[in-house]
Protein backbone atom coordinates (compact mmCIF):
# COMPACT_ATOMS: atom_id res chain seq x y z
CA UNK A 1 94.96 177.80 21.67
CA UNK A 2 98.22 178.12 22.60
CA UNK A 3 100.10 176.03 25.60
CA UNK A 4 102.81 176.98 28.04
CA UNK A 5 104.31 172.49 27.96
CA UNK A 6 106.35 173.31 30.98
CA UNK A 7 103.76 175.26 33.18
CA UNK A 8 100.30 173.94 31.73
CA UNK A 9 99.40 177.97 31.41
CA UNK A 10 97.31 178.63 27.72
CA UNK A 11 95.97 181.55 25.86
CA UNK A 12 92.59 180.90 23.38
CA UNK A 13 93.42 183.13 19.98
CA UNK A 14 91.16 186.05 19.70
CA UNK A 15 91.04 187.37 15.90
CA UNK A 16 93.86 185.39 14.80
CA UNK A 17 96.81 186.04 17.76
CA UNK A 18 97.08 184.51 21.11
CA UNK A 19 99.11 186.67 24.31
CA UNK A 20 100.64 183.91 26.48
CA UNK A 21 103.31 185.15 29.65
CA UNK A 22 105.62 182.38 30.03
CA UNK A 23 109.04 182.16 30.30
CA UNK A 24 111.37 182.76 27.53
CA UNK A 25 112.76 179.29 26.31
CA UNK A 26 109.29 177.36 27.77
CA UNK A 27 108.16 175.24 25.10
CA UNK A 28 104.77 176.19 23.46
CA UNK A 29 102.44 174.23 21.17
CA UNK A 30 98.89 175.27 19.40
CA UNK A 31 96.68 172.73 20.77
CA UNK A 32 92.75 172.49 20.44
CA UNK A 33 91.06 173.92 23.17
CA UNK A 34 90.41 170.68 26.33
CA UNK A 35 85.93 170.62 24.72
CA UNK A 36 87.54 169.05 21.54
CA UNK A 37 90.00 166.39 22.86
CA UNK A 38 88.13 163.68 20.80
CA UNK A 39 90.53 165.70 18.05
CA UNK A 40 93.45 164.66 16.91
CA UNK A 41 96.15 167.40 15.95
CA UNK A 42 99.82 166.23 16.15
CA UNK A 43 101.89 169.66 16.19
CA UNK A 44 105.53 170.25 17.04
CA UNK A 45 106.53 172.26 20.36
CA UNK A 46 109.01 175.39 20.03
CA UNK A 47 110.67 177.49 22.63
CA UNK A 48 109.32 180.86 23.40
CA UNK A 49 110.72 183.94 22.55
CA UNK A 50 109.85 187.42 23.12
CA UNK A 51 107.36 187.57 20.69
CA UNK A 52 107.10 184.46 17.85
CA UNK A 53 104.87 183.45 15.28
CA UNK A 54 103.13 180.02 15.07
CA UNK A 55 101.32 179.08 12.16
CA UNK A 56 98.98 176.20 11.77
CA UNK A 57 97.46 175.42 8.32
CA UNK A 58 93.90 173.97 8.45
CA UNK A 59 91.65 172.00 6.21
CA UNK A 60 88.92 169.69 6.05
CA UNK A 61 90.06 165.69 4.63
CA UNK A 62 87.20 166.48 1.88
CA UNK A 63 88.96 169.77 0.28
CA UNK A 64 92.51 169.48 0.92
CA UNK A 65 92.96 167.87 -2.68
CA UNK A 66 90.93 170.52 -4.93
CA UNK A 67 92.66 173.02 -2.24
CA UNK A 68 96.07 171.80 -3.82
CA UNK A 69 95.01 171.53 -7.41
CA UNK A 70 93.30 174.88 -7.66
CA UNK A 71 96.56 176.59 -7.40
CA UNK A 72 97.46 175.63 -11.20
């Protein structure tokens, strides 16, 4: 999901994109949604714009390595 930092206000992606209304300049982080709090995910927060693209890349600790070496 996506959260508004300043108001609290989040949007849960639906086939890849997430619609928040916040304020431009608000600053907005992809978060897990509150059922998984147990999870840690340390992301940085950016000021809205108009419309923005936030990308988080996601693996699993097991594959990340064979991930990484099957690109040679």
């Amino acid at each position: 999901m996506v959260r508004d930092l300043e108001t609290g206000d989040y949007a849960a992606f639906r086939t890849g994109v997430a619609v928040l209304h916040t304020e431009q300049r608000n600053r907005v982080r992809v978060e897990f949604a509150p059922q998984y709090a147990q999870t840690k995910l340390s992301m940085p927060s950016y000021p809205a714009a108009a419309k923005m693209t936030l990308v988080a890349r996601c693996s699993n600790g097991d594959d990340w390595l064979k991930g990484l070496f099957s690109r040679f």
